[in-house]
PDB file of N, CA and C in Angstrom:
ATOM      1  N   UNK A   1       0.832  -1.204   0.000  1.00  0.00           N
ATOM      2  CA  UNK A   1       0.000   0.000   0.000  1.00  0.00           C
ATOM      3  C   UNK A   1       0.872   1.261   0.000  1.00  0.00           C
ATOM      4  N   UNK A   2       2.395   1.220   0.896  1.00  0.00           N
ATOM      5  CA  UNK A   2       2.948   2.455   0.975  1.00  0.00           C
ATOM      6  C   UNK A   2       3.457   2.355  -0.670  1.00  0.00           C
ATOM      7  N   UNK A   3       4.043   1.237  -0.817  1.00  0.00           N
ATOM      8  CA  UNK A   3       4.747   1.601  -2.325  1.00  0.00           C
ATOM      9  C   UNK A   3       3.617   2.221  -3.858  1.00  0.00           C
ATOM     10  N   UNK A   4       2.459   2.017  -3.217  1.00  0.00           N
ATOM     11  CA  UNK A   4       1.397   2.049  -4.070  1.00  0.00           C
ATOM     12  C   UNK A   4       1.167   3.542  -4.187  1.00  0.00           C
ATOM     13  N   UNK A   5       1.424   4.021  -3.046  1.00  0.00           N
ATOM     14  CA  UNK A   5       1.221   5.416  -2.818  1.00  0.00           C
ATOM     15  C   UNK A   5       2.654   6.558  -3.149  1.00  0.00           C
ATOM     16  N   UNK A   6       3.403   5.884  -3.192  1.00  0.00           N
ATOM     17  CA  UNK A   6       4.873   6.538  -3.563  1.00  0.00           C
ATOM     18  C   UNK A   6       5.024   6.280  -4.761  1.00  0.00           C
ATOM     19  N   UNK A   7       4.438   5.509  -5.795  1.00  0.00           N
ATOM     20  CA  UNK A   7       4.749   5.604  -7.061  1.00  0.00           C
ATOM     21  C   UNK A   7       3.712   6.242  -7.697  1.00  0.00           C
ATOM     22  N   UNK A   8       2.479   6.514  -7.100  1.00  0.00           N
ATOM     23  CA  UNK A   8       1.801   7.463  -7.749  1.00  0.00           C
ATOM     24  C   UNK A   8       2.445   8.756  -7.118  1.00  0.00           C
ATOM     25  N   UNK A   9       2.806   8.910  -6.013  1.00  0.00           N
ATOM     26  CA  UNK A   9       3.460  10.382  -5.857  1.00  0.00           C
ATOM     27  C   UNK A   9       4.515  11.269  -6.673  1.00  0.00           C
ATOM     28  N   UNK A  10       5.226   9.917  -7.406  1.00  0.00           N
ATOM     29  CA  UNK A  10       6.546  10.465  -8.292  1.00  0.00           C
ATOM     30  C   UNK A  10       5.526  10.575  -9.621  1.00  0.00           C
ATOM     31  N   UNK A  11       3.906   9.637  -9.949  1.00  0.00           N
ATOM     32  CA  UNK A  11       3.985  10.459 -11.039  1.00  0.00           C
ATOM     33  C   UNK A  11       3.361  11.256 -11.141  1.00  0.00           C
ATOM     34  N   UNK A  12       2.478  11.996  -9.848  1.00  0.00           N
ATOM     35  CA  UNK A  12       1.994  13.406  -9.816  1.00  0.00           C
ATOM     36  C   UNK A  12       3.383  14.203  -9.635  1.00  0.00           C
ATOM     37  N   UNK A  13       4.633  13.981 -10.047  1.00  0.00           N
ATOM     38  CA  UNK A  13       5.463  14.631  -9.515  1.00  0.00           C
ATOM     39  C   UNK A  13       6.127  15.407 -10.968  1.00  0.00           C
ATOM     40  N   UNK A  14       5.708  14.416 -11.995  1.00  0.00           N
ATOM     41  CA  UNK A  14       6.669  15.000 -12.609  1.00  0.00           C
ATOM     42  C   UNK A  14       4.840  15.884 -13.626  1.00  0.00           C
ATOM     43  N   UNK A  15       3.947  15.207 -13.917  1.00  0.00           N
ATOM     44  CA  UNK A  15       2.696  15.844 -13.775  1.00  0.00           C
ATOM     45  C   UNK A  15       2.821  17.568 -13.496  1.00  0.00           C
ATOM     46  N   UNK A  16       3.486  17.390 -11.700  1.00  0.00           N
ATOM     47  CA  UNK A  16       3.214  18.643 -11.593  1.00  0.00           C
ATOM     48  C   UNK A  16       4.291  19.938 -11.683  1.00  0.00           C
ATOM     49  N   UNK A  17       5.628  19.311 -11.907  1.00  0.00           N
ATOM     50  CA  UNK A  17       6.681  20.060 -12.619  1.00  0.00           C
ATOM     51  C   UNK A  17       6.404  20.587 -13.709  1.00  0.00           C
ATOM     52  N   UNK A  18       5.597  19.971 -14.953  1.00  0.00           N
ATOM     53  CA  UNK A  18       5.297  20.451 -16.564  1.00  0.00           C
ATOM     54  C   UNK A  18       4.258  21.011 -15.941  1.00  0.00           C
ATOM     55  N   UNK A  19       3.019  21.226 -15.081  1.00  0.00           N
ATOM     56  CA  UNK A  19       2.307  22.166 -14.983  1.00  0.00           C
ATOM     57  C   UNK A  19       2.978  23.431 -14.423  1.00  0.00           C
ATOM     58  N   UNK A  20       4.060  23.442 -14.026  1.00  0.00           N
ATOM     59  CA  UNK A  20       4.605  24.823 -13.180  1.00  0.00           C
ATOM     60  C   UNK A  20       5.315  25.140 -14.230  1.00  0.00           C
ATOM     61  N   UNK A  21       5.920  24.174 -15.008  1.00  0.00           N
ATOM     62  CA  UNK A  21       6.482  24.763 -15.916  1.00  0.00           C
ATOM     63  C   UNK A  21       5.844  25.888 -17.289  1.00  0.00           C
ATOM     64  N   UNK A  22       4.090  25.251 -17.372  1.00  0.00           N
ATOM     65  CA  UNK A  22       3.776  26.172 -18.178  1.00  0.00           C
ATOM     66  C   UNK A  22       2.999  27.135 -17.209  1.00  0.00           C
ATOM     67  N   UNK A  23       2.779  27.228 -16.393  1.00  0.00           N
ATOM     68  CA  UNK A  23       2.078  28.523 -15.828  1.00  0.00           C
ATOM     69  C   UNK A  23       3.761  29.742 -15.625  1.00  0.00           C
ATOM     70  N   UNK A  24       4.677  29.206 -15.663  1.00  0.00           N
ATOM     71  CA  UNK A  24       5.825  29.915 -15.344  1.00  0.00           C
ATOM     72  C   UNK A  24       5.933  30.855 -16.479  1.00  0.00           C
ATOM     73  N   UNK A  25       5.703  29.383 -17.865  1.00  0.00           N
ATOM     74  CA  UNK A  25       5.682  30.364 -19.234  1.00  0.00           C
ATOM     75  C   UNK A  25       4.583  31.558 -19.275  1.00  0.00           C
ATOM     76  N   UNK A  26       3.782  31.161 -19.116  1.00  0.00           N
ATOM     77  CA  UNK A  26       2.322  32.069 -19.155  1.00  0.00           C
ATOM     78  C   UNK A  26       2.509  33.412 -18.639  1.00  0.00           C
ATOM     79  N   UNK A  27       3.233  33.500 -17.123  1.00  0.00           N
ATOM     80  CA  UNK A  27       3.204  34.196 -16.754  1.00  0.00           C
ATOM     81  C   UNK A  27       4.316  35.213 -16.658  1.00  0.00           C
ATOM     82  N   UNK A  28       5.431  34.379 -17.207  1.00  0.00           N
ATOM     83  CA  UNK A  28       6.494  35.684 -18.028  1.00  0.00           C
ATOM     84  C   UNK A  28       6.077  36.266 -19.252  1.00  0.00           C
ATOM     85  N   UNK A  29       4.951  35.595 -20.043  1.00  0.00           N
ATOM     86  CA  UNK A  29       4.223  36.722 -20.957  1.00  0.00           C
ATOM     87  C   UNK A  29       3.574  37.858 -20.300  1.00  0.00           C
ATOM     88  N   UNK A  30       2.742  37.168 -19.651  1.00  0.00           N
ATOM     89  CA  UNK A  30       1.646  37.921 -18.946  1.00  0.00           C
ATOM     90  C   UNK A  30       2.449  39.068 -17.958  1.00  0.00           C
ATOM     91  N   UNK A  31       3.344  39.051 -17.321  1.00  0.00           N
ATOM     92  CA  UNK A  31       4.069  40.236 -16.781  1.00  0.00           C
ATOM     93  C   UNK A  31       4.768  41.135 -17.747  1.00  0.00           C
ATOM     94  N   UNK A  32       4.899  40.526 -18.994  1.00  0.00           N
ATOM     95  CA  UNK A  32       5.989  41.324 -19.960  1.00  0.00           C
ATOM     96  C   UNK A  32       4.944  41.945 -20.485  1.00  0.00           C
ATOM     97  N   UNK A  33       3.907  41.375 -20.547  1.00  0.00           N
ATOM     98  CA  UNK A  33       2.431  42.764 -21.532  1.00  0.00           C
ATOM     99  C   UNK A  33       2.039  43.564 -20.848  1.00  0.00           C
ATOM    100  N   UNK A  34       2.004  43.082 -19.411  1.00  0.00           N
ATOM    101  CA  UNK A  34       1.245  44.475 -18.094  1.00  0.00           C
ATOM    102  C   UNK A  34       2.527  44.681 -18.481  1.00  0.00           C
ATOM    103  N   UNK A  35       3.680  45.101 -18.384  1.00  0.00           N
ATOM    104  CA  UNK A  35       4.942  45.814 -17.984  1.00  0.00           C
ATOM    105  C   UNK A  35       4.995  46.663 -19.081  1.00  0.00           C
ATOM    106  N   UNK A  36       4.783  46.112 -20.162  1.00  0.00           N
ATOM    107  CA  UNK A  36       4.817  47.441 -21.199  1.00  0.00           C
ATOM    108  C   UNK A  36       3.445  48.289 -21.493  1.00  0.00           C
ATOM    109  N   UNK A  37       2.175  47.601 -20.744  1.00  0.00           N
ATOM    110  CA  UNK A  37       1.218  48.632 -20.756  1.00  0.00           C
ATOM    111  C   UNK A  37       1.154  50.033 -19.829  1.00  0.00           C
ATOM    112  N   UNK A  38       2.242  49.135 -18.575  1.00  0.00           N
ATOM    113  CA  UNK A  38       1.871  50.396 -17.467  1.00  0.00           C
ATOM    114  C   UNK A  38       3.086  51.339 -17.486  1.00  0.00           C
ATOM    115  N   UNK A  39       4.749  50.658 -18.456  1.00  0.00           N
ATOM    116  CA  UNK A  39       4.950  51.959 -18.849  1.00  0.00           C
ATOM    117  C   UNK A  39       4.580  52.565 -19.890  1.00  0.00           C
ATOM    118  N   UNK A  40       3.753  52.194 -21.070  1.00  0.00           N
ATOM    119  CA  UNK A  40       3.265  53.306 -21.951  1.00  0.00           C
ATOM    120  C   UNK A  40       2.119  54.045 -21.074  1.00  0.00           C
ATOM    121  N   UNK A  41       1.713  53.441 -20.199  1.00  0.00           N
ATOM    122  CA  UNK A  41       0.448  54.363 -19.386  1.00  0.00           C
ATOM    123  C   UNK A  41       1.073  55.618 -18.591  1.00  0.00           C
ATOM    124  N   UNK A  42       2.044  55.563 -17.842  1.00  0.00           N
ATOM    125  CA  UNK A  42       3.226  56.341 -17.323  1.00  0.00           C
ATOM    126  C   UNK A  42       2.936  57.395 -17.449  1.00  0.00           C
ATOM    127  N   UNK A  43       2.989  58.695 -16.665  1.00  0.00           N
ATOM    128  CA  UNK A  43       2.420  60.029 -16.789  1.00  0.00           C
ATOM    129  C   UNK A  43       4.113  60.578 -17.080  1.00  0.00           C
ATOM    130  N   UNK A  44       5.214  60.053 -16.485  1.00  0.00           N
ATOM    131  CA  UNK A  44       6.505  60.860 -16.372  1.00  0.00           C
ATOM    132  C   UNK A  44       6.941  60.760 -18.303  1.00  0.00           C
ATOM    133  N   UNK A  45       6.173  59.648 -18.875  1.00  0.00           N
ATOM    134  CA  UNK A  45       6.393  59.516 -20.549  1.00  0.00           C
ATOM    135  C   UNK A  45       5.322  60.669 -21.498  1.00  0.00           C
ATOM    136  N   UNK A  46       4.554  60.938 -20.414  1.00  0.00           N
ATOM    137  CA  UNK A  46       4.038  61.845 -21.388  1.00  0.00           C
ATOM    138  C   UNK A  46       4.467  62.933 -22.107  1.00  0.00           C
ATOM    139  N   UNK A  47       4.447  62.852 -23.880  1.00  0.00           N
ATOM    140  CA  UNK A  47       5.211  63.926 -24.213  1.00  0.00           C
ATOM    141  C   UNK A  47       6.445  63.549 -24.994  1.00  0.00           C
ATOM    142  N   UNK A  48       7.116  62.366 -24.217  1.00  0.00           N
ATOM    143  CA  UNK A  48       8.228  61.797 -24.925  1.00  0.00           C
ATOM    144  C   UNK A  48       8.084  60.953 -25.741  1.00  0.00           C
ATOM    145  N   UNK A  49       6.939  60.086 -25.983  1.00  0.00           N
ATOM    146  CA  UNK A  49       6.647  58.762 -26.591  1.00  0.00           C
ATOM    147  C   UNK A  49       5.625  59.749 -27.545  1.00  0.00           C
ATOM    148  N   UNK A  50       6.030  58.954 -28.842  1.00  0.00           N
ATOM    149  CA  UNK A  50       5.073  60.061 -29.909  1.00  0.00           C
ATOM    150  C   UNK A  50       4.102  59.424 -30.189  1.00  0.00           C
ATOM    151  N   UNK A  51       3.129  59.678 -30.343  1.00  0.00           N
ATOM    152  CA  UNK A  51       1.644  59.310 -30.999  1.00  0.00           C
ATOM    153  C   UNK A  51       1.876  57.962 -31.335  1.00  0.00           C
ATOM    154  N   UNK A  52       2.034  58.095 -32.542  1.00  0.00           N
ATOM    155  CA  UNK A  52       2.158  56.558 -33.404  1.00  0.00           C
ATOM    156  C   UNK A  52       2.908  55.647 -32.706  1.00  0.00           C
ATOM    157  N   UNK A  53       3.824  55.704 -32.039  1.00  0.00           N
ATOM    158  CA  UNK A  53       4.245  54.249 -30.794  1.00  0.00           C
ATOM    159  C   UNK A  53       3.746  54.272 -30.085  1.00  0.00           C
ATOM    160  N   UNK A  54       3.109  54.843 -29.200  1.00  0.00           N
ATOM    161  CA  UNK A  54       2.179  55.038 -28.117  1.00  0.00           C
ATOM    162  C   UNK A  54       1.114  54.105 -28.621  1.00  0.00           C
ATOM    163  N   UNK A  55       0.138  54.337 -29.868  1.00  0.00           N
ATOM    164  CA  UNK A  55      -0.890  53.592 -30.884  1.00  0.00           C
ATOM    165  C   UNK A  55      -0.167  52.207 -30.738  1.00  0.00           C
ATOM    166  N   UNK A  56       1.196  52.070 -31.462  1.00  0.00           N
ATOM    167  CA  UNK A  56       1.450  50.955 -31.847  1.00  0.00           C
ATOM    168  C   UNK A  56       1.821  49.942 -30.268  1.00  0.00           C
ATOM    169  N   UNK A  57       2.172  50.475 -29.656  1.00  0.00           N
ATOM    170  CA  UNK A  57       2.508  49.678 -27.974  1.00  0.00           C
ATOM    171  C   UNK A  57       1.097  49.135 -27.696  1.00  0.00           C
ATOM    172  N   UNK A  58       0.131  50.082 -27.512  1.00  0.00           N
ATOM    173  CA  UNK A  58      -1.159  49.708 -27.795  1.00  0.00           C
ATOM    174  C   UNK A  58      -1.724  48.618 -27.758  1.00  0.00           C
ATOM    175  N   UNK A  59      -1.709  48.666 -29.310  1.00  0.00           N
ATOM    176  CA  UNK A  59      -2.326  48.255 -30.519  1.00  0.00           C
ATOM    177  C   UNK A  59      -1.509  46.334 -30.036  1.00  0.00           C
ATOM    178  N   UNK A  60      -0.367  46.564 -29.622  1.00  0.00           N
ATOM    179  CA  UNK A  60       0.531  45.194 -29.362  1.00  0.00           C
ATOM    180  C   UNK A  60       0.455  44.466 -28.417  1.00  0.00           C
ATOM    181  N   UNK A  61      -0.038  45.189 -27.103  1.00  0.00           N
ATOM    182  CA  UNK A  61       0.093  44.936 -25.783  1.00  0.00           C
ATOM    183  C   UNK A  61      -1.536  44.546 -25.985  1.00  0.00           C
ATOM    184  N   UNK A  62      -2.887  45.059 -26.442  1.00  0.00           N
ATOM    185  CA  UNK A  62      -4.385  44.505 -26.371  1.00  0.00           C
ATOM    186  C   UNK A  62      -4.183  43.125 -27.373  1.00  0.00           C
ATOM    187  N   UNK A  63      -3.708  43.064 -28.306  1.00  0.00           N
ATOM    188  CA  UNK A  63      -3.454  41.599 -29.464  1.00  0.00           C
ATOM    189  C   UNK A  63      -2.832  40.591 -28.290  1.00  0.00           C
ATOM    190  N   UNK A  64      -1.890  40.833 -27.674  1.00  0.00           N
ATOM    191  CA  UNK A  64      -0.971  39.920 -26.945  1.00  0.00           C
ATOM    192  C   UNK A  64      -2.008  39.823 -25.385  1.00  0.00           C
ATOM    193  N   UNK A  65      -2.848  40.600 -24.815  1.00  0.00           N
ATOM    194  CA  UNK A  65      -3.553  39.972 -24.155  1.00  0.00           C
ATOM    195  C   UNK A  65      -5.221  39.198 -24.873  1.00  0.00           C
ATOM    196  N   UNK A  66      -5.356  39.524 -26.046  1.00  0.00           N
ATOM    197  CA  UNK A  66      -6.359  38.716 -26.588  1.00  0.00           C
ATOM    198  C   UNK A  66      -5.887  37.531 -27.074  1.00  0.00           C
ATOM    199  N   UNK A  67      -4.859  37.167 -26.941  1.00  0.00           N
ATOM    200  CA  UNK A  67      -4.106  36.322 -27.355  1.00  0.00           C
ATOM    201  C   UNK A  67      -3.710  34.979 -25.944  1.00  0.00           C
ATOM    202  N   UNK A  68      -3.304  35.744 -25.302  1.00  0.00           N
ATOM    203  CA  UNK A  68      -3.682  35.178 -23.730  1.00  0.00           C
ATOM    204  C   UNK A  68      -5.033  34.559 -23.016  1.00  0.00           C
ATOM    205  N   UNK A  69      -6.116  35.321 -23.586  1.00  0.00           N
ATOM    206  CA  UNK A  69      -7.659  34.910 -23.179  1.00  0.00           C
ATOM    207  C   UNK A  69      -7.724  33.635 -23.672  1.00  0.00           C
ATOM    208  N   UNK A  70      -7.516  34.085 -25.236  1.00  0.00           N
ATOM    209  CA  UNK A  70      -8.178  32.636 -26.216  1.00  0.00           C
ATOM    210  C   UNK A  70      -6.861  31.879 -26.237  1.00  0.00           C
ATOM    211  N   UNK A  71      -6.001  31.608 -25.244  1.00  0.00           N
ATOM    212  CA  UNK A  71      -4.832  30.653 -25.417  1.00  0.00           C
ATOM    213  C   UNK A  71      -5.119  29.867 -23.852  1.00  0.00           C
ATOM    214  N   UNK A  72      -5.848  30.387 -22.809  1.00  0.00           N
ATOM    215  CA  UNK A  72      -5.148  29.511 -21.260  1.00  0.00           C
ATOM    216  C   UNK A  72      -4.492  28.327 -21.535  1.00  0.00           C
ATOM    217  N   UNK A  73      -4.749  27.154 -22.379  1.00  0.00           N
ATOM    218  CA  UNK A  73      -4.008  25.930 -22.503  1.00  0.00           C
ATOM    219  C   UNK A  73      -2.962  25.924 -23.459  1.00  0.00           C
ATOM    220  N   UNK A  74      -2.394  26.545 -23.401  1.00  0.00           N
ATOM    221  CA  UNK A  74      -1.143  27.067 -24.786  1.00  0.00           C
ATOM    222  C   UNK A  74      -0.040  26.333 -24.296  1.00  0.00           C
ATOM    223  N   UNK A  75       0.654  25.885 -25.009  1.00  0.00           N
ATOM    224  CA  UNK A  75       1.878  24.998 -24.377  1.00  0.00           C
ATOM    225  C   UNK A  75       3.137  25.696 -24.380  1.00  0.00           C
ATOM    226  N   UNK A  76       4.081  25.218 -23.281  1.00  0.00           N
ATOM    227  CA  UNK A  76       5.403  25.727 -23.091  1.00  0.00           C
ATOM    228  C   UNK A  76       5.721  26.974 -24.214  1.00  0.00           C
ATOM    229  N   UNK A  77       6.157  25.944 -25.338  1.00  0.00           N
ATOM    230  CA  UNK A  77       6.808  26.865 -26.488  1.00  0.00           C
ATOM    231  C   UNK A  77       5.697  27.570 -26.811  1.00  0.00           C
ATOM    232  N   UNK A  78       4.440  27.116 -27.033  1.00  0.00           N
ATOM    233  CA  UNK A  78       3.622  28.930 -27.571  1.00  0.00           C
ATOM    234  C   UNK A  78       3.731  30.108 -26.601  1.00  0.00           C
ATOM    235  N   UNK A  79       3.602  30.017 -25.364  1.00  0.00           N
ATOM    236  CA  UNK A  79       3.794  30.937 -24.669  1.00  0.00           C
ATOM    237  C   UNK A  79       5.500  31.748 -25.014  1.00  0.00           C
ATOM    238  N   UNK A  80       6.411  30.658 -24.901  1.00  0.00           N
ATOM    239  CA  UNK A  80       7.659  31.042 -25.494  1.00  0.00           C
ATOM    240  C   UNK A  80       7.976  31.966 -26.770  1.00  0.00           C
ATOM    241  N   UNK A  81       7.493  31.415 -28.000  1.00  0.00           N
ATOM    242  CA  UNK A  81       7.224  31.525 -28.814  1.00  0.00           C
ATOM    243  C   UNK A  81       6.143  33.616 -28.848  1.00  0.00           C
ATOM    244  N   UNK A  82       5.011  33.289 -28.229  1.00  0.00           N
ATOM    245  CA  UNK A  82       4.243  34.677 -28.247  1.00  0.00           C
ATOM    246  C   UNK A  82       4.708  35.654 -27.822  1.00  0.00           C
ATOM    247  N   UNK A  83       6.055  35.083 -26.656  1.00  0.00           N
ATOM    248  CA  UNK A  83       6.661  36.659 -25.871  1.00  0.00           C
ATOM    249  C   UNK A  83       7.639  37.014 -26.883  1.00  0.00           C
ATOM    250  N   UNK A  84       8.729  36.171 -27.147  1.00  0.00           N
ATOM    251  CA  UNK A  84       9.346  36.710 -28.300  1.00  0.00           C
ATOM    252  C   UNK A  84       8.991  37.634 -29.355  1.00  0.00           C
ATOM    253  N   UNK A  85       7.928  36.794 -30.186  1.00  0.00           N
ATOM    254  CA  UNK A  85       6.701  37.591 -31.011  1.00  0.00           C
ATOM    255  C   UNK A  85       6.811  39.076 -30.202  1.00  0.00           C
ATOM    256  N   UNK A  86       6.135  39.214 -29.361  1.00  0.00           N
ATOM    257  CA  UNK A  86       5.664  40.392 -29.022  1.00  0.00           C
ATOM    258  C   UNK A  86       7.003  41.223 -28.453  1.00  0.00           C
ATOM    259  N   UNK A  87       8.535  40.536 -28.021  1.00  0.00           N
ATOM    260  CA  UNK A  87       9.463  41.710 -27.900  1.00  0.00           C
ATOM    261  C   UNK A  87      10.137  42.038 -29.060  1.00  0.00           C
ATOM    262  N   UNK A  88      10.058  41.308 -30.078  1.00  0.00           N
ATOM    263  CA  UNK A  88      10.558  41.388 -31.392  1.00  0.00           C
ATOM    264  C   UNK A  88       9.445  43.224 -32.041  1.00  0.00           C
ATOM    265  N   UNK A  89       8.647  43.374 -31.185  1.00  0.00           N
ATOM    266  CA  UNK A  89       7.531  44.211 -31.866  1.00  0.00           C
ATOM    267  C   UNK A  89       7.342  45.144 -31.129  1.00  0.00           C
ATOM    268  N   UNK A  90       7.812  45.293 -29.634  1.00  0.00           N
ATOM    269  CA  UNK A  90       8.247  46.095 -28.597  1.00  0.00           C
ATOM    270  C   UNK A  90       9.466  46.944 -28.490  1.00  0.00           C
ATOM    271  N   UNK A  91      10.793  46.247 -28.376  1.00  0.00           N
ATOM    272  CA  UNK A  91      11.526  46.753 -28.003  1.00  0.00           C
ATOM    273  C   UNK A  91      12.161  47.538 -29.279  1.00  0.00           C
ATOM    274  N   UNK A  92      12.313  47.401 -30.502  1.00  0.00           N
ATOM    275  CA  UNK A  92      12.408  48.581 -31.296  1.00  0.00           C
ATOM    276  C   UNK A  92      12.169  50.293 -31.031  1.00  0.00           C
ATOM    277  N   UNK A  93      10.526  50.034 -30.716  1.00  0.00           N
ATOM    278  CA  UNK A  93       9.935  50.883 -30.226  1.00  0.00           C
ATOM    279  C   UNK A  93      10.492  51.483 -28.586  1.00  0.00           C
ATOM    280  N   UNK A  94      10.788  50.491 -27.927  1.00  0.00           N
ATOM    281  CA  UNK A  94      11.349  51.255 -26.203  1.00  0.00           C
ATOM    282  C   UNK A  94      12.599  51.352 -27.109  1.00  0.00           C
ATOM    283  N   UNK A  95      13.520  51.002 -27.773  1.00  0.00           N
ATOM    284  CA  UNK A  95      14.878  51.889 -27.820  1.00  0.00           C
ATOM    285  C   UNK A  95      14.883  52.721 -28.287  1.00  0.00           C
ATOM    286  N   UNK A  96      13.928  53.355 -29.110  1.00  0.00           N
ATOM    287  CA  UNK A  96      13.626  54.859 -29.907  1.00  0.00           C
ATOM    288  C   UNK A  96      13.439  55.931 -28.703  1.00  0.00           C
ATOM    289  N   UNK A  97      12.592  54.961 -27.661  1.00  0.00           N
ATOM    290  CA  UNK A  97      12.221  56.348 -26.650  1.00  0.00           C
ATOM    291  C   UNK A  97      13.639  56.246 -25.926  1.00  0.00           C
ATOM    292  N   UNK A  98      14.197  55.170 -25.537  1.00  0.00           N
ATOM    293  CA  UNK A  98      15.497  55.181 -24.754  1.00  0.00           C
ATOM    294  C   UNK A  98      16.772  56.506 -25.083  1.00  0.00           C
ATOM    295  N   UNK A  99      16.723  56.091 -26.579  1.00  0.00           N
ATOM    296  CA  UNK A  99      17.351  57.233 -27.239  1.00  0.00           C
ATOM    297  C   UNK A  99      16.628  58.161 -26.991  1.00  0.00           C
ATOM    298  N   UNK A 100      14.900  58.898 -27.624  1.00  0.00           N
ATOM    299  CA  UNK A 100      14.438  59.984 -27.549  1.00  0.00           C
ATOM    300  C   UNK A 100      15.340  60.829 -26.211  1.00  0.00           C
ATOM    301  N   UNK A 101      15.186  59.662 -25.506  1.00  0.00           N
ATOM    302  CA  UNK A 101      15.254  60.654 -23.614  1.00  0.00           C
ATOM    303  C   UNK A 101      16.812  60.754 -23.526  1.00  0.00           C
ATOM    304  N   UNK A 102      17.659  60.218 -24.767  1.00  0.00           N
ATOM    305  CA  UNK A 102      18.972  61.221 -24.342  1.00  0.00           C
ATOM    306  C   UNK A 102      19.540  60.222 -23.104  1.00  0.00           C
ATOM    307  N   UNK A 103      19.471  58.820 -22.670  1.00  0.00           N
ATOM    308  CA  UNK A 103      19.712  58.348 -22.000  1.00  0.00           C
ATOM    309  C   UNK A 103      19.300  58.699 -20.614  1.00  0.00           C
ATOM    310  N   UNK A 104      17.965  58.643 -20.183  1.00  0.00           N
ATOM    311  CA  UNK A 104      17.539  58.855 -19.047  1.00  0.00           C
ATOM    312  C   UNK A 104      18.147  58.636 -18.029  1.00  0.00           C
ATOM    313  N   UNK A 105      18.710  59.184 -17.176  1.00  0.00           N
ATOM    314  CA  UNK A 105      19.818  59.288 -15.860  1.00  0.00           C
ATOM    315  C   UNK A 105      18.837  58.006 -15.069  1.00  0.00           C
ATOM    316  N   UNK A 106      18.857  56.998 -15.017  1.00  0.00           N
ATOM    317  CA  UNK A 106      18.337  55.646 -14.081  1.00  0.00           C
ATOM    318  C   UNK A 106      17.611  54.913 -15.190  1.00  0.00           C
ATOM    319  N   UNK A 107      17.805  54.853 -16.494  1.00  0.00           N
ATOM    320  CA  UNK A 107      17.325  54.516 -17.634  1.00  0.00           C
ATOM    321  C   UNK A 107      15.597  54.817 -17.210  1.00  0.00           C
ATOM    322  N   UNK A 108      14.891  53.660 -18.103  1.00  0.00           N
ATOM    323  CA  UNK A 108      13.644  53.862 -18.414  1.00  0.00           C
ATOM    324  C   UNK A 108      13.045  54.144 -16.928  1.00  0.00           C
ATOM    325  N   UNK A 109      11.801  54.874 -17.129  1.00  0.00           N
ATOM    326  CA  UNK A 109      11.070  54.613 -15.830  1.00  0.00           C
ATOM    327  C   UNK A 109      10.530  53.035 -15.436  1.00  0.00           C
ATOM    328  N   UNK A 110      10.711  52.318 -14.182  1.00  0.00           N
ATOM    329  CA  UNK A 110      10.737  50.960 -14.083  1.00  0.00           C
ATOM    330  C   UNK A 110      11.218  50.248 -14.630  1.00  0.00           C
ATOM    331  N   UNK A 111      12.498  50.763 -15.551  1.00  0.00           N
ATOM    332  CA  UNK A 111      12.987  49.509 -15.843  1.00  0.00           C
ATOM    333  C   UNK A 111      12.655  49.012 -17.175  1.00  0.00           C
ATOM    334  N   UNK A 112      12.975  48.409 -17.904  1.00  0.00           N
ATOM    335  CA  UNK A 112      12.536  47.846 -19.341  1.00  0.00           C
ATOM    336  C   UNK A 112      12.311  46.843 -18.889  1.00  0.00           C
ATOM    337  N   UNK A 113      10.739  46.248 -19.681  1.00  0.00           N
ATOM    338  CA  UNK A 113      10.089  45.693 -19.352  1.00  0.00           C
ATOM    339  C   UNK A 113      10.441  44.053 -19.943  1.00  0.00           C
ATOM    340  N   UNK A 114      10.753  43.095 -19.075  1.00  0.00           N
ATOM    341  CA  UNK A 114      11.069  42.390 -19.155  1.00  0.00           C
ATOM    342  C   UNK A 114      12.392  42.166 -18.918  1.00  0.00           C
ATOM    343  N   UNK A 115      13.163  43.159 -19.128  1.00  0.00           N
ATOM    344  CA  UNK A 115      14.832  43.601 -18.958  1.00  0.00           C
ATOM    345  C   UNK A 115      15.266  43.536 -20.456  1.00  0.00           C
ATOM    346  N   UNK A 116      16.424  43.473 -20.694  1.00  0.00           N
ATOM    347  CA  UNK A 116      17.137  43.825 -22.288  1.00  0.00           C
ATOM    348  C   UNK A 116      16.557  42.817 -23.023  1.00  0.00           C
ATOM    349  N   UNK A 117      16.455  42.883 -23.939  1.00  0.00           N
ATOM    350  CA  UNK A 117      16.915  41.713 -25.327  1.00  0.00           C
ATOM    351  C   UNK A 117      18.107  40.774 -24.788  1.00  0.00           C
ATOM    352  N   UNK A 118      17.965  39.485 -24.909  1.00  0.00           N
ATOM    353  CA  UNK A 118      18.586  38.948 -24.305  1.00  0.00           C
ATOM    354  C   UNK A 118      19.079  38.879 -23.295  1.00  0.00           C
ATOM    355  N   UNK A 119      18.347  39.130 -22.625  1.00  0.00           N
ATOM    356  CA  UNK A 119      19.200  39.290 -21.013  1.00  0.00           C
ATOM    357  C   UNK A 119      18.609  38.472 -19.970  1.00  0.00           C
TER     358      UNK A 119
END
């Protein structure tokens, strides 16, 4: 009976490693889209971020959470896969303002979201 119960424990074990593993994915998307919504929301950016990236951050950050709704069961690599997508389509745009601001003395406000390209 104990061994009966210890070999189902190892295989809720590994069960529940690939489930942490994709909520882990999920949710380094899901912090990297709030992170670039609430600094384009940012009152200290107002002014510096021009119209049309402001639109386009937008326009990237609502797709990438409609994208999240109609995905909850998305596997490892799509989640992988969607953040890329979406910093490949981001960070262009934050290094234009990085530059705009002349190298902001403590860089971006909060931080770039997600941290560098590759990093």
């Amino acid at each position: 009976d104990i061994d009966r119960m210890v070999n189902e424990a190892e295989a809720h074990k590994a069960e529940d490693e690939a489930n942490k593993k994709k909520i882990d994915a999920r949710n380094g998307l899901e912090n990297y889209v709030y992170g670039v919504r609430n600094t384009v929301q940012d009152p200290k950016l107002e002014g510096k971020l021009p119209a049309e990236d402001k639109t386009a951050l937008e326009g990237i950050v609502e797709e990438a959470i409609k994208w999240l709704d109609a995905n909850p069961s998305a596997e490892i690599t799509e989640y992988e896969n969607k953040k890329k997508e979406v910093e490949a389509k981001v960070n262009p745009i934050m290094a234009k303002l990085q530059g705009a601001a002349g190298g902001m003395p403590g860089g971006m406000p909060g931080g770039m979201p997600g941290g560098m390209p590759g990093g």
